[in-house]
C-alpha atoms as a PDB file:
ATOM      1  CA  UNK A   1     -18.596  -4.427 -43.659  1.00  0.00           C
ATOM      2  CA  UNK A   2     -21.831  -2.645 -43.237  1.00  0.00           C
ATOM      3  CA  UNK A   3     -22.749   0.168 -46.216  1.00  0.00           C
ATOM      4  CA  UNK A   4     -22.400   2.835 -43.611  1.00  0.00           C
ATOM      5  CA  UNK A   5     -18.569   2.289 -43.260  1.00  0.00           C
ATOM      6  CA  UNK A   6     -18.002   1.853 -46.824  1.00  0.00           C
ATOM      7  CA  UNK A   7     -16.877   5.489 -48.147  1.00  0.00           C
ATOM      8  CA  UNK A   8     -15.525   5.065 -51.338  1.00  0.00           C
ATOM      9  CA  UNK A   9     -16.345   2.057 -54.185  1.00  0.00           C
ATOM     10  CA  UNK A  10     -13.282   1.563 -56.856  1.00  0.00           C
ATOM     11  CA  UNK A  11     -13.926  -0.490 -60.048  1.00  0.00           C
ATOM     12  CA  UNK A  12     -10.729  -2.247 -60.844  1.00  0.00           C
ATOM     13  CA  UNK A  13     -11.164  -4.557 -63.593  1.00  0.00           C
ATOM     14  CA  UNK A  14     -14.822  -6.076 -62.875  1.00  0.00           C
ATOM     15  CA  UNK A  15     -14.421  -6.508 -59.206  1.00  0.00           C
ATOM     16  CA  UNK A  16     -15.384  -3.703 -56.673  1.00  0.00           C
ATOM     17  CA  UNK A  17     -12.876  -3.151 -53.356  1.00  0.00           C
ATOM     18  CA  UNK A  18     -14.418  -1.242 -50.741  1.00  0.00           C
ATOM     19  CA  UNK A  19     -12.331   1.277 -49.434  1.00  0.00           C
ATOM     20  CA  UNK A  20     -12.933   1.728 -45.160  1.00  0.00           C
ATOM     21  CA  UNK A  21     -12.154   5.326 -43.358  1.00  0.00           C
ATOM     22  CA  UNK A  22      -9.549   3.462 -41.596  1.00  0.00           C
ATOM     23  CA  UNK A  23      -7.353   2.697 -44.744  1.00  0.00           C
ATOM     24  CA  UNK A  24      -7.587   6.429 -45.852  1.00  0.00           C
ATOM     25  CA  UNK A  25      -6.561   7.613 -42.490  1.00  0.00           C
ATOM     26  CA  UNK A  26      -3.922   5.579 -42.258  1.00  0.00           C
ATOM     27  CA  UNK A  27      -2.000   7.657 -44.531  1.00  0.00           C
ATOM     28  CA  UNK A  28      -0.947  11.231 -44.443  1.00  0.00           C
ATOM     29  CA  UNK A  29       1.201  12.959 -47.150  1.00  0.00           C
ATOM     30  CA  UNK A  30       4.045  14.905 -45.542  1.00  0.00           C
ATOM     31  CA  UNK A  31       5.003  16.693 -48.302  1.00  0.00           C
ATOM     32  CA  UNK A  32       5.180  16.466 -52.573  1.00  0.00           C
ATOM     33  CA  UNK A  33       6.933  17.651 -54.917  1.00  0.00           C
ATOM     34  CA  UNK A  34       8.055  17.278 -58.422  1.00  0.00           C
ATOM     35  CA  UNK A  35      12.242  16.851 -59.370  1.00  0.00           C
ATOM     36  CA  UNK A  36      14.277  19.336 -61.413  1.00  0.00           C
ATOM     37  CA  UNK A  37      17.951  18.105 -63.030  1.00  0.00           C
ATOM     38  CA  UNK A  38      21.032  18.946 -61.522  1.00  0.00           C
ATOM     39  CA  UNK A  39      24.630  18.181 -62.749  1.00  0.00           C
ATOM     40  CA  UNK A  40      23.673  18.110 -66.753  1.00  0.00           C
ATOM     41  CA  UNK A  41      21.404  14.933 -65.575  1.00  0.00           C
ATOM     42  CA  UNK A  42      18.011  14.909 -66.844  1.00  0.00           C
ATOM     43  CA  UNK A  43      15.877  13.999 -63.459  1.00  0.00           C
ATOM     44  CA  UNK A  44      11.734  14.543 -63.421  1.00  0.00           C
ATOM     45  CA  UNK A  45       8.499  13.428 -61.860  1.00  0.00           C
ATOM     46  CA  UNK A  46       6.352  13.610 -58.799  1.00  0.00           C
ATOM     47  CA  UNK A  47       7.219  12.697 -55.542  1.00  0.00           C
ATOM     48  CA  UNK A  48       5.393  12.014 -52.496  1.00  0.00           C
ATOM     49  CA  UNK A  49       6.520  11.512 -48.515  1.00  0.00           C
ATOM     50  CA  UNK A  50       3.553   9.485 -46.685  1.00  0.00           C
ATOM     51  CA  UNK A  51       3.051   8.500 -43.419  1.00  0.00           C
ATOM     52  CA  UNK A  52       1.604   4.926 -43.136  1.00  0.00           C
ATOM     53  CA  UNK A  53       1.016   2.578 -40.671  1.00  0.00           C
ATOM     54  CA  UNK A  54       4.100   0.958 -41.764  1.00  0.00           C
ATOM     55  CA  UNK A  55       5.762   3.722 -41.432  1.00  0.00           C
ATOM     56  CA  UNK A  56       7.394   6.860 -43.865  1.00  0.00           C
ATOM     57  CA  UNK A  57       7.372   6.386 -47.302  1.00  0.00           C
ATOM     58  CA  UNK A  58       9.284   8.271 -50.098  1.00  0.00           C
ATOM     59  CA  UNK A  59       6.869   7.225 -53.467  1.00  0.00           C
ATOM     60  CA  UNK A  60       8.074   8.461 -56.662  1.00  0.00           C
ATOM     61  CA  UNK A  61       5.454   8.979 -59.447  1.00  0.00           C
ATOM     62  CA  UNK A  62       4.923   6.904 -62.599  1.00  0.00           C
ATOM     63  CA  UNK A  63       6.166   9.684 -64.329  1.00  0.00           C
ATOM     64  CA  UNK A  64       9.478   9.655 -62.434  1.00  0.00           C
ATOM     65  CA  UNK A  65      12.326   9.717 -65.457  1.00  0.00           C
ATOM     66  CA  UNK A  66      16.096  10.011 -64.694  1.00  0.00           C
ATOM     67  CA  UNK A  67      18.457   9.725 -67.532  1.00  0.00           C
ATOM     68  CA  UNK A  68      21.557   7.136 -66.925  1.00  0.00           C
ATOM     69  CA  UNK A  69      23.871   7.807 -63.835  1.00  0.00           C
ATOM     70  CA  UNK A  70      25.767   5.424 -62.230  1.00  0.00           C
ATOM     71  CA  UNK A  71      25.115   4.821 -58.183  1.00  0.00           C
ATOM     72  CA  UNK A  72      22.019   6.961 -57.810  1.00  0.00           C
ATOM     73  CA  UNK A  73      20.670   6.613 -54.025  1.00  0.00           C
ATOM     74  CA  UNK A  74      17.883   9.159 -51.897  1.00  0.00           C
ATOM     75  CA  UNK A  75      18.539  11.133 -49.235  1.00  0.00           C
ATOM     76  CA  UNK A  76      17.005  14.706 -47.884  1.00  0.00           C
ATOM     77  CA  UNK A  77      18.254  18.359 -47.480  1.00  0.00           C
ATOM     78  CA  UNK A  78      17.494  21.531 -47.285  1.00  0.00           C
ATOM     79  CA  UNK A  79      18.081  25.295 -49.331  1.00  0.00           C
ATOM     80  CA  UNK A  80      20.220  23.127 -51.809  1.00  0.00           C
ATOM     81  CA  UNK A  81      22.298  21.510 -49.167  1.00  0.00           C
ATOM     82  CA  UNK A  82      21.999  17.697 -49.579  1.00  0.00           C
ATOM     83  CA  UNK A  83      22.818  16.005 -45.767  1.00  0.00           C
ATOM     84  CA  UNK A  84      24.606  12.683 -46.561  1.00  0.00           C
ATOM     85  CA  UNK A  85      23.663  11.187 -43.055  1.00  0.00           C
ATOM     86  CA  UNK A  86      20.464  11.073 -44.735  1.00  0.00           C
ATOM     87  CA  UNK A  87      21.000   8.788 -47.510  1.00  0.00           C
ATOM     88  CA  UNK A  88      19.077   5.571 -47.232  1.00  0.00           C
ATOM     89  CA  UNK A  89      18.840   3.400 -50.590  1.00  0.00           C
ATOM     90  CA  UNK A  90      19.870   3.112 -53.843  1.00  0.00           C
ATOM     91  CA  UNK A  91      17.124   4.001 -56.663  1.00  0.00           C
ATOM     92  CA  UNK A  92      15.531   0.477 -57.698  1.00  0.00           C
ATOM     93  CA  UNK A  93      15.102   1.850 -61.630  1.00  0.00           C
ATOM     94  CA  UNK A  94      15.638   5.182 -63.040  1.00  0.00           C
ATOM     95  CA  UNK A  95      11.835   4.999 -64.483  1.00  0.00           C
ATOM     96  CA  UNK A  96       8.359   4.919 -63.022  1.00  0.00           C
ATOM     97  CA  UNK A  97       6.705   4.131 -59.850  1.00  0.00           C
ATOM     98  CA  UNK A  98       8.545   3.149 -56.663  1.00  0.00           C
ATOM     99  CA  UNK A  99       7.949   3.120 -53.177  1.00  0.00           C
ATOM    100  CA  UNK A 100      10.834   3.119 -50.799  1.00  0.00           C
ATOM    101  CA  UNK A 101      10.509   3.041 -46.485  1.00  0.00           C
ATOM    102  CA  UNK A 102      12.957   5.402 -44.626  1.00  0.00           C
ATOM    103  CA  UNK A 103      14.684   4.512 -41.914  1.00  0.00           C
ATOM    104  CA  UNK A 104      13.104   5.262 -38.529  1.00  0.00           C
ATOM    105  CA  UNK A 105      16.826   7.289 -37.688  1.00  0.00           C
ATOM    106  CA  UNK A 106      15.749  10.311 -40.053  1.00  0.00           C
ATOM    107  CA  UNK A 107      13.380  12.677 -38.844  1.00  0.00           C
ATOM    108  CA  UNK A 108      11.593  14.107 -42.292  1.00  0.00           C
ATOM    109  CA  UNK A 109      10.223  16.705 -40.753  1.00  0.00           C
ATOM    110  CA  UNK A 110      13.929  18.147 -40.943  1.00  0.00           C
ATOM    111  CA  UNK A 111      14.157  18.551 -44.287  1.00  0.00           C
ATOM    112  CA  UNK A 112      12.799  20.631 -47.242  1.00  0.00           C
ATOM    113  CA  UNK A 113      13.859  18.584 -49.973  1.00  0.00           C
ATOM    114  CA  UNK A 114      14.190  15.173 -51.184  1.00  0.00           C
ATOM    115  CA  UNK A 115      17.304  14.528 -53.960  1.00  0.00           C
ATOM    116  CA  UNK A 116      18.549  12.229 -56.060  1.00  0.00           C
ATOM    117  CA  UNK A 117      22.224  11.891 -55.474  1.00  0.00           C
ATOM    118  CA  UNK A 118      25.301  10.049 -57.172  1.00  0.00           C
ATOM    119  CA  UNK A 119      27.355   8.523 -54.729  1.00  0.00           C
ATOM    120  CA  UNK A 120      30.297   7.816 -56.629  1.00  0.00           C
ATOM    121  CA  UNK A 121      30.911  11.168 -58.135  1.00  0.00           C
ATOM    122  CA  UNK A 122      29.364  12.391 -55.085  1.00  0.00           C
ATOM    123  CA  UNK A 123      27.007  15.282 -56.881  1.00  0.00           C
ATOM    124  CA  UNK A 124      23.570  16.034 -57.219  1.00  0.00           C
ATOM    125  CA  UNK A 125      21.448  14.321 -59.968  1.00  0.00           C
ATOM    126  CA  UNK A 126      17.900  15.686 -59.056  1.00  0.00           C
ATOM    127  CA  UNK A 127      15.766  17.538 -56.326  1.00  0.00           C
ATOM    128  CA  UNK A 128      12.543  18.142 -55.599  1.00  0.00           C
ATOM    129  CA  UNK A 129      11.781  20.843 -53.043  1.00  0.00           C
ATOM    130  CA  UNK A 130       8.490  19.366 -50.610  1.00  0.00           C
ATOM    131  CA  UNK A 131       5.699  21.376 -50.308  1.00  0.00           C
END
């Protein structure tokens, strides 16, 4: 790679990774936002919808934080009206960075907000509304 497509330099540990126009182009934020509790459960932290070349990503923030719920899965909605067709997979941990694809059926572009939700009890744990 010639210096002239290099655009950014990262030190990560002692090595250097050069960073190429193409790899920040290849992903576009859709939308962000940050979760509020619902349902007495405490639910916070950043979240993020990107567009990659592998396709849409919802990424939760290392400061995601949900206290304990039982069955807690993602899905979108809108003006505090979660749509259930939307739900697409179960929370991996309840703390901390994640990164989970959505299925190519749901169109994000839809939706307004990103929750939380408990499908047992079928109720709200947390939402974030995207920006």
């Amino acid at each position: 790679m010639s210096n002239r497509n290099l655009l950014a330099l990262s030190v990560l540990g002692a090595a250097l990774v050069a960073v190429s126009p193409a790899t920040l182009s290849a992903q576009e934020v859709l939308g962000k936002g940050t979760f509020s509790e619902k349902s007495g459960y405490k639910t916070s932290g950043s979240v993020s919808i990107v567009k990659t070349a592998r396709g849409i990503e919802v990424r939760l923030g290392s400061n995601f934080s949900m206290n304990s719920a039982p069955g807690p899965y993602l899905g979108f909605g809108n003006n505090g009206k979660y749509d259930a067709t939307t739900q697409f997979s179960k929370l991996n941990s309840k703390s901390g960075a994640q990164v989970y694809k959505v299925p190519g059926r749901i169109d994000v572009s839809k939706y307004k907000e990103i929750y939380i939700w408990c499908r047992p009890f079928n109720v709200p744990l947390g939402v974030a509304k995207l920006n």
